[in-house]
ModelCIF file with pLDDT and N, C-alpha, C, O atoms, coordinates in Angstrom:
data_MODEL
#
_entry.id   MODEL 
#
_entity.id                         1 
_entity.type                       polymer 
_entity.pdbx_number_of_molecules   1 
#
_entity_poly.entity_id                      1 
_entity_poly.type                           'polypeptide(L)' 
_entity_poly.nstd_linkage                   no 
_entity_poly.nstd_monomer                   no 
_entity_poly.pdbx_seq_one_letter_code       
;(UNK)(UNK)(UNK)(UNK)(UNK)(UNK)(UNK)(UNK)(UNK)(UNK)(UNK)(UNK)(UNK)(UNK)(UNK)(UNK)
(UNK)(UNK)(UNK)(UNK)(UNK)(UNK)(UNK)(UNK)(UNK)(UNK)(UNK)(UNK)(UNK)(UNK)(UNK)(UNK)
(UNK)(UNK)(UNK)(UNK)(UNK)(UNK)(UNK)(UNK)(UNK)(UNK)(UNK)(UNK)(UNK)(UNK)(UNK)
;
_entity_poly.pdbx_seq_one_letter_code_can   XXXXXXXXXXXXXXXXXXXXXXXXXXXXXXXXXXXXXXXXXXXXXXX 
_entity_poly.pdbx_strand_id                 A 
#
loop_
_entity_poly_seq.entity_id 
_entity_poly_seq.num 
_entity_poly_seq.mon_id 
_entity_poly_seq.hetero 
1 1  UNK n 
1 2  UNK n 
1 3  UNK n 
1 4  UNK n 
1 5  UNK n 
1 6  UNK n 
1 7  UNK n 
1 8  UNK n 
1 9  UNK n 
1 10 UNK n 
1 11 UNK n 
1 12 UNK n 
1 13 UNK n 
1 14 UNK n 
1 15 UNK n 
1 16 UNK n 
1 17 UNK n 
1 18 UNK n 
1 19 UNK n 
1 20 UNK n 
1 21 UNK n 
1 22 UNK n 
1 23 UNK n 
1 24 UNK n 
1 25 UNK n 
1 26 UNK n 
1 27 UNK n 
1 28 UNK n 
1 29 UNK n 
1 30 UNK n 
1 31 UNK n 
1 32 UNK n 
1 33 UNK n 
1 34 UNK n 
1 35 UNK n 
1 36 UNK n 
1 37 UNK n 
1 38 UNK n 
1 39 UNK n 
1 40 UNK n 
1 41 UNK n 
1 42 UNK n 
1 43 UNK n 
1 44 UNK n 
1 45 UNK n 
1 46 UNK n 
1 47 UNK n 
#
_struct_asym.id          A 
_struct_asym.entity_id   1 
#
loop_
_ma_qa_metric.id 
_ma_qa_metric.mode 
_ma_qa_metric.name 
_ma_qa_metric.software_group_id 
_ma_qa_metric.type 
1 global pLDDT . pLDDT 
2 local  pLDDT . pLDDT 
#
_ma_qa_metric_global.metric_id      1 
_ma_qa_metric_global.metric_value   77.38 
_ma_qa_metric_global.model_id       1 
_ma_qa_metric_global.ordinal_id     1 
#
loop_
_ma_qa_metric_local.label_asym_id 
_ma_qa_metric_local.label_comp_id 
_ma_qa_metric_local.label_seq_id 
_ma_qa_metric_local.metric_id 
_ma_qa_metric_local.metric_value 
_ma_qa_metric_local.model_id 
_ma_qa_metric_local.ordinal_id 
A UNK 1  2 79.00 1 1  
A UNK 2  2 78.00 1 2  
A UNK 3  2 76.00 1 3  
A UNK 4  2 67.00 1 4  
A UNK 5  2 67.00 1 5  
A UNK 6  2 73.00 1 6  
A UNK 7  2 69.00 1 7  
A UNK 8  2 66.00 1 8  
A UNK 9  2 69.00 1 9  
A UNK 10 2 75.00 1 10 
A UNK 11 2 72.00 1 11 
A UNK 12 2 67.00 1 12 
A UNK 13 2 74.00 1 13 
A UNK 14 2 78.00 1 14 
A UNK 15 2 72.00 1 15 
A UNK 16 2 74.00 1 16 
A UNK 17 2 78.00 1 17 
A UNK 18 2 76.00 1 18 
A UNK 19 2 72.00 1 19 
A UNK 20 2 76.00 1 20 
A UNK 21 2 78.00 1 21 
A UNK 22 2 73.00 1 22 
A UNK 23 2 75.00 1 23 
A UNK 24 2 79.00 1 24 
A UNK 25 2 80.00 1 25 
A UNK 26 2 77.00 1 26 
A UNK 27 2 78.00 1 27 
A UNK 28 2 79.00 1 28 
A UNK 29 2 76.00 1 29 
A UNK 30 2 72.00 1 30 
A UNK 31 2 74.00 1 31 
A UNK 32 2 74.00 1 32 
A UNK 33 2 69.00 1 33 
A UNK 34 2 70.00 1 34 
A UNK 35 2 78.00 1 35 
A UNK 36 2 79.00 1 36 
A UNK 37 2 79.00 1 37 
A UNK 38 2 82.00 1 38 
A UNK 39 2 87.00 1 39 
A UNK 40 2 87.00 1 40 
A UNK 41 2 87.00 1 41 
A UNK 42 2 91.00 1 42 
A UNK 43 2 91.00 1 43 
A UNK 44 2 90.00 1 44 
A UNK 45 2 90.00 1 45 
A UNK 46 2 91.00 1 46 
A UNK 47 2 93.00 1 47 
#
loop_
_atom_site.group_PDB 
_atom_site.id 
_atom_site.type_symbol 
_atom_site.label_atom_id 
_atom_site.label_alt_id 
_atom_site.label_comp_id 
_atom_site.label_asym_id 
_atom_site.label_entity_id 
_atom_site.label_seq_id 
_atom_site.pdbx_PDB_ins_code 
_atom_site.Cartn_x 
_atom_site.Cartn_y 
_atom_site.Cartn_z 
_atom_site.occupancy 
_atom_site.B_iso_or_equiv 
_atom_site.pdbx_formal_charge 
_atom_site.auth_seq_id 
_atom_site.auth_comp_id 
_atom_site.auth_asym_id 
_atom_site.auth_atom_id 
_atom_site.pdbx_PDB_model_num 
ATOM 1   N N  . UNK A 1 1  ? -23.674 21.324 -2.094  1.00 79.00 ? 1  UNK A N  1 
ATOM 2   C CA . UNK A 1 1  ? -22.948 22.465 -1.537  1.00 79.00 ? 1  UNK A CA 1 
ATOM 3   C C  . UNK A 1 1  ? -21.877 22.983 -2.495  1.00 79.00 ? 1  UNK A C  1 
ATOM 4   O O  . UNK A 1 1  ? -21.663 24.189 -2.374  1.00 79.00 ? 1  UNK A O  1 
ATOM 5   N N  . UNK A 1 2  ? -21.184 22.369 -3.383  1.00 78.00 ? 2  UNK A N  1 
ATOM 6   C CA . UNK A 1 2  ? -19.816 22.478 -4.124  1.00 78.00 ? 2  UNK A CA 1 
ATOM 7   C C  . UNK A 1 2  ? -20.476 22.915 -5.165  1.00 78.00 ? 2  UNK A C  1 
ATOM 8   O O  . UNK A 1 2  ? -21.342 22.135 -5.562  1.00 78.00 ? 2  UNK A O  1 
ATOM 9   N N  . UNK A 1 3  ? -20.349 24.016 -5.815  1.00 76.00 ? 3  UNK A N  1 
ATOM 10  C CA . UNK A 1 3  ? -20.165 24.104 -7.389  1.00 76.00 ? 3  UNK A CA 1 
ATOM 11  C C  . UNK A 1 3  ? -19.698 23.235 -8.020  1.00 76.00 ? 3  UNK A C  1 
ATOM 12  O O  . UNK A 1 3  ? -18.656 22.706 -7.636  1.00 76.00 ? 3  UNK A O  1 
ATOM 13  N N  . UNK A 1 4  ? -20.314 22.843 -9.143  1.00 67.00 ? 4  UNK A N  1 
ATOM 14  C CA . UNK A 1 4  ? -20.142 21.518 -10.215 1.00 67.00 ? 4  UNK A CA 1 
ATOM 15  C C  . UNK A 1 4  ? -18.589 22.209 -10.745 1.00 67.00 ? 4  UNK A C  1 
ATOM 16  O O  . UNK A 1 4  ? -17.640 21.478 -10.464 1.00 67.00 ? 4  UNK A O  1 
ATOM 17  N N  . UNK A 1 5  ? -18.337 23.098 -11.237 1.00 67.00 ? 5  UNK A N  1 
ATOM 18  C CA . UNK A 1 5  ? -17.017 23.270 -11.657 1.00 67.00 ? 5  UNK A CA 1 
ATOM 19  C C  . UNK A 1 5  ? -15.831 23.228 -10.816 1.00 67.00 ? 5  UNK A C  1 
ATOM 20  O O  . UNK A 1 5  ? -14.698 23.157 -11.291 1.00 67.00 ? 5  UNK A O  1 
ATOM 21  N N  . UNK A 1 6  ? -16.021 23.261 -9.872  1.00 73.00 ? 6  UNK A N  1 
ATOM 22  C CA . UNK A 1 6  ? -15.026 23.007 -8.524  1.00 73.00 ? 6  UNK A CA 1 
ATOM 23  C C  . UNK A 1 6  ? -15.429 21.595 -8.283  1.00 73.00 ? 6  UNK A C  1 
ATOM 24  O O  . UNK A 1 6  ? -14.439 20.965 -7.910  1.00 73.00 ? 6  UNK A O  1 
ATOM 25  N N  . UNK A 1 7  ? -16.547 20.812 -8.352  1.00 69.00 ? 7  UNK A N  1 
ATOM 26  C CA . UNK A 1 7  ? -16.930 20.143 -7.533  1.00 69.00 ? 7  UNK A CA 1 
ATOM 27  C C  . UNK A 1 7  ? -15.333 18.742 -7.825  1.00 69.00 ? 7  UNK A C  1 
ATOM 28  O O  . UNK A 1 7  ? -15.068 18.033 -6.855  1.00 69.00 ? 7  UNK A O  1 
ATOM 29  N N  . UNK A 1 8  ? -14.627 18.579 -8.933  1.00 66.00 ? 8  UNK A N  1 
ATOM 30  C CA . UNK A 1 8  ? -13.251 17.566 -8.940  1.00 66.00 ? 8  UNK A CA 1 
ATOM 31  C C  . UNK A 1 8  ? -12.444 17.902 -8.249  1.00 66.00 ? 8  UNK A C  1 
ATOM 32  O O  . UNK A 1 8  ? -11.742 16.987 -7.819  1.00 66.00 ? 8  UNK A O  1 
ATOM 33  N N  . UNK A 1 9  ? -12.111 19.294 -7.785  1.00 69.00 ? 9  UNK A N  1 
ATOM 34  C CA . UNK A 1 9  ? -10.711 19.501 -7.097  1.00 69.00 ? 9  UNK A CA 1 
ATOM 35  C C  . UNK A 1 9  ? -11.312 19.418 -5.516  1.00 69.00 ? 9  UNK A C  1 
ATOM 36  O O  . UNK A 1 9  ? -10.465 19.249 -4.639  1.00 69.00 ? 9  UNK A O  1 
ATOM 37  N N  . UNK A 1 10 ? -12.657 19.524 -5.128  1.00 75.00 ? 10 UNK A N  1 
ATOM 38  C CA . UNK A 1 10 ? -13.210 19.276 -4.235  1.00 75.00 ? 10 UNK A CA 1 
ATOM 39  C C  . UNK A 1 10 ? -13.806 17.936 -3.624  1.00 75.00 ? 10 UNK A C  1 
ATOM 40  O O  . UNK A 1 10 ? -13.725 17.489 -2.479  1.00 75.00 ? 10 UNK A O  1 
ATOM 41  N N  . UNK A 1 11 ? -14.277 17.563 -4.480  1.00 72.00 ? 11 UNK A N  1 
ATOM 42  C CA . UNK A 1 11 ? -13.979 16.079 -4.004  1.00 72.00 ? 11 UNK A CA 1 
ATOM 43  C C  . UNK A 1 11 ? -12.470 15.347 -3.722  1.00 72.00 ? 11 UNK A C  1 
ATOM 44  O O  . UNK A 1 11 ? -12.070 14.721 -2.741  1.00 72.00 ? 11 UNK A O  1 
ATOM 45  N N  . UNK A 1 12 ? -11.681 15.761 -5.249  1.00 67.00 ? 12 UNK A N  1 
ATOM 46  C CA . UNK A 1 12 ? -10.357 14.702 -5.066  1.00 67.00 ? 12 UNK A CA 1 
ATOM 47  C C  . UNK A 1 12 ? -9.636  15.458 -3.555  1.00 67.00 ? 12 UNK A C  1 
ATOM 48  O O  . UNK A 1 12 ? -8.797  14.945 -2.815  1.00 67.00 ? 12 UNK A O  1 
ATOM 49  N N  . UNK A 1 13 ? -10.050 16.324 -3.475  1.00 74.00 ? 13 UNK A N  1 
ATOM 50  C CA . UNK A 1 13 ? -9.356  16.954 -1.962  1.00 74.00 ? 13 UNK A CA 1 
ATOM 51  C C  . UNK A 1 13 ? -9.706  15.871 -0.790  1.00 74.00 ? 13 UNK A C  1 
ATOM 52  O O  . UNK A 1 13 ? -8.995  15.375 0.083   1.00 74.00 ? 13 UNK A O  1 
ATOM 53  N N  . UNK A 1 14 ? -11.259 15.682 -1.159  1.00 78.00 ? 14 UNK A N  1 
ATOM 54  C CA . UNK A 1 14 ? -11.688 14.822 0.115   1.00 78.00 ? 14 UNK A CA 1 
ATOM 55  C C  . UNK A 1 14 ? -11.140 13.193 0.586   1.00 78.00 ? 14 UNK A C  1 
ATOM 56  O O  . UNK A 1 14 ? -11.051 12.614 1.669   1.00 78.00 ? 14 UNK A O  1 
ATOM 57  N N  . UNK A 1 15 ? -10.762 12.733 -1.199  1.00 72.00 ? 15 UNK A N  1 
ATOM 58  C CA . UNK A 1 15 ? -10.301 11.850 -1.429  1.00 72.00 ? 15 UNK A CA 1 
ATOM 59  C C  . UNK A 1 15 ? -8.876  11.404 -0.770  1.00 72.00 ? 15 UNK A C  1 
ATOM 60  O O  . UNK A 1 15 ? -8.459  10.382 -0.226  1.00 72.00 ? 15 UNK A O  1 
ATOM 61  N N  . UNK A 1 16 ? -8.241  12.918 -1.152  1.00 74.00 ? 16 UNK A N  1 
ATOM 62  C CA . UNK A 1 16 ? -6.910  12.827 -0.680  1.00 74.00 ? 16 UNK A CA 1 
ATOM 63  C C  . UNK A 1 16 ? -6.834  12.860 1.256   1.00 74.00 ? 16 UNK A C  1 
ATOM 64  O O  . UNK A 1 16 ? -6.044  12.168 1.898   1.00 74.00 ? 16 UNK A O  1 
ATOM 65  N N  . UNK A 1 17 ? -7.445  13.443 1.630   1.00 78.00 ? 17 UNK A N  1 
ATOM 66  C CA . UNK A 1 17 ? -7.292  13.603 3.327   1.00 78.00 ? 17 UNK A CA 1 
ATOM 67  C C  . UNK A 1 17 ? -7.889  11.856 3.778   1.00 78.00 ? 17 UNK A C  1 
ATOM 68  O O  . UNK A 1 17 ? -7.721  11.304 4.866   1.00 78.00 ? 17 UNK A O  1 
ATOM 69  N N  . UNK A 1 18 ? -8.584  11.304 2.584   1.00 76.00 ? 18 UNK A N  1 
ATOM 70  C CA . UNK A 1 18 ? -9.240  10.040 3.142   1.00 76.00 ? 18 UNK A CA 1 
ATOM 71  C C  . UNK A 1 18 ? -8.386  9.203  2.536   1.00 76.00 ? 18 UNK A C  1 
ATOM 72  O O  . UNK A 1 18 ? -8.332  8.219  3.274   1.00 76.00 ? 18 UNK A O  1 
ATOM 73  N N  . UNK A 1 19 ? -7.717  9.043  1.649   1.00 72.00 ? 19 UNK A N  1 
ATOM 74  C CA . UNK A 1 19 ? -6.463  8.377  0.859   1.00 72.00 ? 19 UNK A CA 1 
ATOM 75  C C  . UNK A 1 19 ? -5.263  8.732  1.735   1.00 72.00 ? 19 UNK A C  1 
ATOM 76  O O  . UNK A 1 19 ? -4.493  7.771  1.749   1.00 72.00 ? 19 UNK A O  1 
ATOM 77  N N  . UNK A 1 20 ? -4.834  9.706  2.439   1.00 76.00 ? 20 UNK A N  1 
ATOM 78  C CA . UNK A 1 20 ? -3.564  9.899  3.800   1.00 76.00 ? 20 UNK A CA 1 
ATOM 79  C C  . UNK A 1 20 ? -4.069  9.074  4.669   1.00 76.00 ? 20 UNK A C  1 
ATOM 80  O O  . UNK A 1 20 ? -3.340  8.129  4.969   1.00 76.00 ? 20 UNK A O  1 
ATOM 81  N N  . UNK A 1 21 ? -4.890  9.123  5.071   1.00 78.00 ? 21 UNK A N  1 
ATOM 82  C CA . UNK A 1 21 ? -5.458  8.687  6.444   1.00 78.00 ? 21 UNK A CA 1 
ATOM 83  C C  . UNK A 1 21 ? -5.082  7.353  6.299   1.00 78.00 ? 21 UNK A C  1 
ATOM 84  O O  . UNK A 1 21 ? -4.200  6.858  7.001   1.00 78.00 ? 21 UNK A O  1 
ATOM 85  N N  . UNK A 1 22 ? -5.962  6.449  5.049   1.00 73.00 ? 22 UNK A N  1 
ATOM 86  C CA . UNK A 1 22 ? -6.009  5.130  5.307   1.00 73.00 ? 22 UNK A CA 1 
ATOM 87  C C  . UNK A 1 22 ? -4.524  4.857  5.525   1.00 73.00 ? 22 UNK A C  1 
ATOM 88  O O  . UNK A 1 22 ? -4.269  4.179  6.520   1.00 73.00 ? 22 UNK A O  1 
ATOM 89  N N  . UNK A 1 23 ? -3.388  5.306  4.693   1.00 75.00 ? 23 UNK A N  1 
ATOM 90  C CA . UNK A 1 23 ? -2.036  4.137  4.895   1.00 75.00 ? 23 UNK A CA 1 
ATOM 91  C C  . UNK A 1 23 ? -1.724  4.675  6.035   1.00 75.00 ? 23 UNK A C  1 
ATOM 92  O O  . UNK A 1 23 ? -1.042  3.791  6.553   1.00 75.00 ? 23 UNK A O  1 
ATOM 93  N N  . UNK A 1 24 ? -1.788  5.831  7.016   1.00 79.00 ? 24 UNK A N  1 
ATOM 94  C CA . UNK A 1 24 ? -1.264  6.233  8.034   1.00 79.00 ? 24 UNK A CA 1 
ATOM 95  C C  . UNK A 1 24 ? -2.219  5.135  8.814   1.00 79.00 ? 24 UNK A C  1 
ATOM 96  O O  . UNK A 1 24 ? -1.462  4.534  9.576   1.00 79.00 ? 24 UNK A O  1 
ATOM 97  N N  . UNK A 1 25 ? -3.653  4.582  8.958   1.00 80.00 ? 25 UNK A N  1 
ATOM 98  C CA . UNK A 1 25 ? -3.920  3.748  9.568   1.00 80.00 ? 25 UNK A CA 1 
ATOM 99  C C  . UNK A 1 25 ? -3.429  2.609  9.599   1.00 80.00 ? 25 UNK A C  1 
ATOM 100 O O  . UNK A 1 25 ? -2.735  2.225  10.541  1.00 80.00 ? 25 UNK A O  1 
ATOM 101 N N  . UNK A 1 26 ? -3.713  1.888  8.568   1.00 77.00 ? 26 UNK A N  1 
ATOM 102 C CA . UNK A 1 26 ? -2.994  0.637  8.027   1.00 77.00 ? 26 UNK A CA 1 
ATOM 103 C C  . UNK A 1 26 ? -0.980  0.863  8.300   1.00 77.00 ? 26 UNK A C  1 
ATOM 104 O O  . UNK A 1 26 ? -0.396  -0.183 8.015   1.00 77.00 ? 26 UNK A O  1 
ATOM 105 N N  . UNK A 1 27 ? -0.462  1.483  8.554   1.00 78.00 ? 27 UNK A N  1 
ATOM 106 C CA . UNK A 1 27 ? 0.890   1.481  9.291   1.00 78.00 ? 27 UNK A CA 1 
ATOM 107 C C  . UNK A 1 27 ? 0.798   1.439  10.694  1.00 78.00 ? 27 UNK A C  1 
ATOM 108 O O  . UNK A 1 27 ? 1.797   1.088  11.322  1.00 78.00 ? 27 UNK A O  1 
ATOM 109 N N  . UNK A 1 28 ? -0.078  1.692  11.200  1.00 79.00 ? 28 UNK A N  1 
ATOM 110 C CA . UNK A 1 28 ? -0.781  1.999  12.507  1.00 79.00 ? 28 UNK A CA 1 
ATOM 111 C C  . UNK A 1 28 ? -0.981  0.571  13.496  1.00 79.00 ? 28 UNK A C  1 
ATOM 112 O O  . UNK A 1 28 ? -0.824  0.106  14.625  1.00 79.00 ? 28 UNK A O  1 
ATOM 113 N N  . UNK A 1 29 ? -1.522  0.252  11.906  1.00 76.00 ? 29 UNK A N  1 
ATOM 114 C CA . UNK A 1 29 ? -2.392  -1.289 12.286  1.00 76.00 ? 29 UNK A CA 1 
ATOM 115 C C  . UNK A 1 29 ? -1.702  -2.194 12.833  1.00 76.00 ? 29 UNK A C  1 
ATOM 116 O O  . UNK A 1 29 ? -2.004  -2.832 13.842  1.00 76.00 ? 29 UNK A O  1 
ATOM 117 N N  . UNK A 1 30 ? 0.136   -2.372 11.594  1.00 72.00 ? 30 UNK A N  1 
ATOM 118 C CA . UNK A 1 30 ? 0.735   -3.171 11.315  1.00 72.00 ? 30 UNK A CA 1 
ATOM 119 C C  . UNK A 1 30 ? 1.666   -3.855 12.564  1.00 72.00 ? 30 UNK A C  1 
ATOM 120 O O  . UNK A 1 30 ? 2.196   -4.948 12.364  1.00 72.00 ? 30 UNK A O  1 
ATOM 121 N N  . UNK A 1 31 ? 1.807   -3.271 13.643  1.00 74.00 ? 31 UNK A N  1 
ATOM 122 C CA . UNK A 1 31 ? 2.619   -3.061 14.443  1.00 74.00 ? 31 UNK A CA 1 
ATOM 123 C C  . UNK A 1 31 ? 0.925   -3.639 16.082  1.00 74.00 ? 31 UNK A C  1 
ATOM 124 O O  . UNK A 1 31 ? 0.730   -4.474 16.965  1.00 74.00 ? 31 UNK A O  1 
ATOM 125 N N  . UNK A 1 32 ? 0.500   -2.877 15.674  1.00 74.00 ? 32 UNK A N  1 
ATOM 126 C CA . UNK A 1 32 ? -0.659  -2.684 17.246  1.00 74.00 ? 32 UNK A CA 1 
ATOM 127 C C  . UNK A 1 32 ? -1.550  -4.435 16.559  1.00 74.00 ? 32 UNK A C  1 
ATOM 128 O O  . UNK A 1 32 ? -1.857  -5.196 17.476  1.00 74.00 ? 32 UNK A O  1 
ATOM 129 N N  . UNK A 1 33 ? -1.851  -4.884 15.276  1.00 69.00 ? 33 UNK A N  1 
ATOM 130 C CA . UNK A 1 33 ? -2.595  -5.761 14.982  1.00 69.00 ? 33 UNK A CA 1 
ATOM 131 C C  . UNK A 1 33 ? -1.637  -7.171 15.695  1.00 69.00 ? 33 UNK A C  1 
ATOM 132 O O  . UNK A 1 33 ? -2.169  -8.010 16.422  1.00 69.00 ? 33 UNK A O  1 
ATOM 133 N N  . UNK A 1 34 ? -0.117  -7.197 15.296  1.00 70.00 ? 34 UNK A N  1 
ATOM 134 C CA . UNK A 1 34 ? 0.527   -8.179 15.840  1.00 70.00 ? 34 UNK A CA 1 
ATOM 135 C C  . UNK A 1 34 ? 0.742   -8.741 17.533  1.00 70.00 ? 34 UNK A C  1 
ATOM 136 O O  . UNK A 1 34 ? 0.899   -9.880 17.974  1.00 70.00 ? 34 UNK A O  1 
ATOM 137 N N  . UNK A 1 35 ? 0.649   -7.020 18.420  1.00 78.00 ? 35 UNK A N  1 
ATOM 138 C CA . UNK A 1 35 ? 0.161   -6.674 19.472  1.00 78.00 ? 35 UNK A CA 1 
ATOM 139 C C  . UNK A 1 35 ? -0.995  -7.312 20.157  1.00 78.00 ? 35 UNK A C  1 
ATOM 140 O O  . UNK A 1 35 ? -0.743  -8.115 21.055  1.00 78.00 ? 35 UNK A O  1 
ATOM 141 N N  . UNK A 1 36 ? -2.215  -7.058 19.849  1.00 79.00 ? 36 UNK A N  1 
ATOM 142 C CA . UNK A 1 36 ? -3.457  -7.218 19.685  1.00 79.00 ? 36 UNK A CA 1 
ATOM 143 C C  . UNK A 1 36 ? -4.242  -8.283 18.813  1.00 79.00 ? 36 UNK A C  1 
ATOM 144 O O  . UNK A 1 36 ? -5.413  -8.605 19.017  1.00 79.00 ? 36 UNK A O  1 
ATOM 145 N N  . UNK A 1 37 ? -3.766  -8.574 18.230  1.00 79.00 ? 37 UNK A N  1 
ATOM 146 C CA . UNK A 1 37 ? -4.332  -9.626 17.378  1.00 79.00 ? 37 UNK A CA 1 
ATOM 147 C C  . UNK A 1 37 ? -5.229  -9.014 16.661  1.00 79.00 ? 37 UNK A C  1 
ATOM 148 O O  . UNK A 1 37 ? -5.811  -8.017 17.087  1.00 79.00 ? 37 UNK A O  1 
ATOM 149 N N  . UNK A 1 38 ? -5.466  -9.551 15.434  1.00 82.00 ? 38 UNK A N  1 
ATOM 150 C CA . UNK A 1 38 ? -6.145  -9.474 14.179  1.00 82.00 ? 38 UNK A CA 1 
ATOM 151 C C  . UNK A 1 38 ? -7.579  -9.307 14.971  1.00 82.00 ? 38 UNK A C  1 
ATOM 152 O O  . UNK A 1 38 ? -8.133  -8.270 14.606  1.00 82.00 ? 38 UNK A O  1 
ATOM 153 N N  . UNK A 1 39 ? -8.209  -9.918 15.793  1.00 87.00 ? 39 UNK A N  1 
ATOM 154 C CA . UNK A 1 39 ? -9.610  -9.850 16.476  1.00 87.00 ? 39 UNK A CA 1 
ATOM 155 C C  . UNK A 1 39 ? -9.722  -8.272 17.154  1.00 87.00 ? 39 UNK A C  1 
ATOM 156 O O  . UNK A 1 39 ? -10.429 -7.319 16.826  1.00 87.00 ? 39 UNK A O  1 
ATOM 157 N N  . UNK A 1 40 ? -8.667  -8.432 18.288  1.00 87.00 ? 40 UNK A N  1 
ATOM 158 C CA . UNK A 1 40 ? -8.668  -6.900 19.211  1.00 87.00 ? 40 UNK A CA 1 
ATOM 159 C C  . UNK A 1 40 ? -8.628  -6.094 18.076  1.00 87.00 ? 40 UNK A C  1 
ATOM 160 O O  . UNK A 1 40 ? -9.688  -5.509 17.849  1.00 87.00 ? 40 UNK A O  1 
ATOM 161 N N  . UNK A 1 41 ? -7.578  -5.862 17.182  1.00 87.00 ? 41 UNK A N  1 
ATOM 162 C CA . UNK A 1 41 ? -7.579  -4.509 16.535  1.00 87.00 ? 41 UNK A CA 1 
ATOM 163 C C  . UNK A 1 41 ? -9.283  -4.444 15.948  1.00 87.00 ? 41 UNK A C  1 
ATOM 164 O O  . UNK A 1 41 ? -9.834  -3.343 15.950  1.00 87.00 ? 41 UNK A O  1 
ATOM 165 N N  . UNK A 1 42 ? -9.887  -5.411 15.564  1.00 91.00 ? 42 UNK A N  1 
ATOM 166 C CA . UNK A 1 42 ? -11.494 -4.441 15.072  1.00 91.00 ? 42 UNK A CA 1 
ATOM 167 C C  . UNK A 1 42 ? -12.124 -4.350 15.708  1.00 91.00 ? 42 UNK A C  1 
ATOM 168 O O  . UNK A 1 42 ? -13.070 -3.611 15.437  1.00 91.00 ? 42 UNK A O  1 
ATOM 169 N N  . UNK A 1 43 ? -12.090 -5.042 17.074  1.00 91.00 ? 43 UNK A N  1 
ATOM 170 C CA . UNK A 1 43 ? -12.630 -4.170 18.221  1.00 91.00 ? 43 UNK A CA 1 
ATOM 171 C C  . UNK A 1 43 ? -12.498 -3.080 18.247  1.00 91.00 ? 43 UNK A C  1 
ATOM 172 O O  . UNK A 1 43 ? -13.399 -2.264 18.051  1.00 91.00 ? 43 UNK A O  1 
ATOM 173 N N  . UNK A 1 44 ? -11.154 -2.790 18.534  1.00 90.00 ? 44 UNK A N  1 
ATOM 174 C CA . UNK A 1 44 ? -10.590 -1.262 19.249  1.00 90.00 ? 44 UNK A CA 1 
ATOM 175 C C  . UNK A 1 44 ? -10.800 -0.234 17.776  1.00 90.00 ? 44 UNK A C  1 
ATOM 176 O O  . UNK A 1 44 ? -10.706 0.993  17.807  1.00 90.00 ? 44 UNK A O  1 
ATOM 177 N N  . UNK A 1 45 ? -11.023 -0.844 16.840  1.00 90.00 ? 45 UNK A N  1 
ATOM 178 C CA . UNK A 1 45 ? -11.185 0.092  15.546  1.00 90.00 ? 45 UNK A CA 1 
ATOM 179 C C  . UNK A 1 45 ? -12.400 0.717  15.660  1.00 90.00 ? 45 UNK A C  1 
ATOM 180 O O  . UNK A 1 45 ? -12.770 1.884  15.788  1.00 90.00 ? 45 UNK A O  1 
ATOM 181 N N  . UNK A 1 46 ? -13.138 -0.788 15.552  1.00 91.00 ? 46 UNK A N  1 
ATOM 182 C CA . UNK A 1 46 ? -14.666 -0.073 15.376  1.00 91.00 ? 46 UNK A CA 1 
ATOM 183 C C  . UNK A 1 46 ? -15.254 0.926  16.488  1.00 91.00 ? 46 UNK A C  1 
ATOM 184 O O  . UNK A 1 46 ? -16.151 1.706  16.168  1.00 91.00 ? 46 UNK A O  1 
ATOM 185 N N  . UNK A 1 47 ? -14.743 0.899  17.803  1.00 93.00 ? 47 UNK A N  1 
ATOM 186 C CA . UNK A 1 47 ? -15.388 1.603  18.663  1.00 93.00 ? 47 UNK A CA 1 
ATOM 187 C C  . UNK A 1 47 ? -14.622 3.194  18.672  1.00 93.00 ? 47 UNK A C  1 
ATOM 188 O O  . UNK A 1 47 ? -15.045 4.079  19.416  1.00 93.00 ? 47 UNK A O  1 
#
C-alpha cells in the first residue's frame, strides 16, 4: 500500500503509535499486575 519512498516515515510512524502504547501498557501493568498477580494480568491481557 505505502510507496517505497515514504514507506520509512510510514512505517517508523507505525512503530511509534506501537512504541507509545507499549510503555503506556507496561505502566498500566505495574500497578494492576501487583493487584492481580503476575497470572491474572495475562489473563485479563490476552482476552
Amino acid at each position: 500500500v505505502i510507496p517505497n519512498q515514504l514507506q520509512g516515515r510510514a512505517l517508523s510512524l507505525l512503530s511509534t503509535v506501537m512504541g507509545l502504547a507499549g510503555p503506556v501498557g507496561l505502566a498500566l501493568a505495574a500497578p494492576l499486575g501487583e493487584w492481580l498477580g503476575v497470572r491474572g494480568l495475562f489473563v485479563a491481557a490476552g482476552v
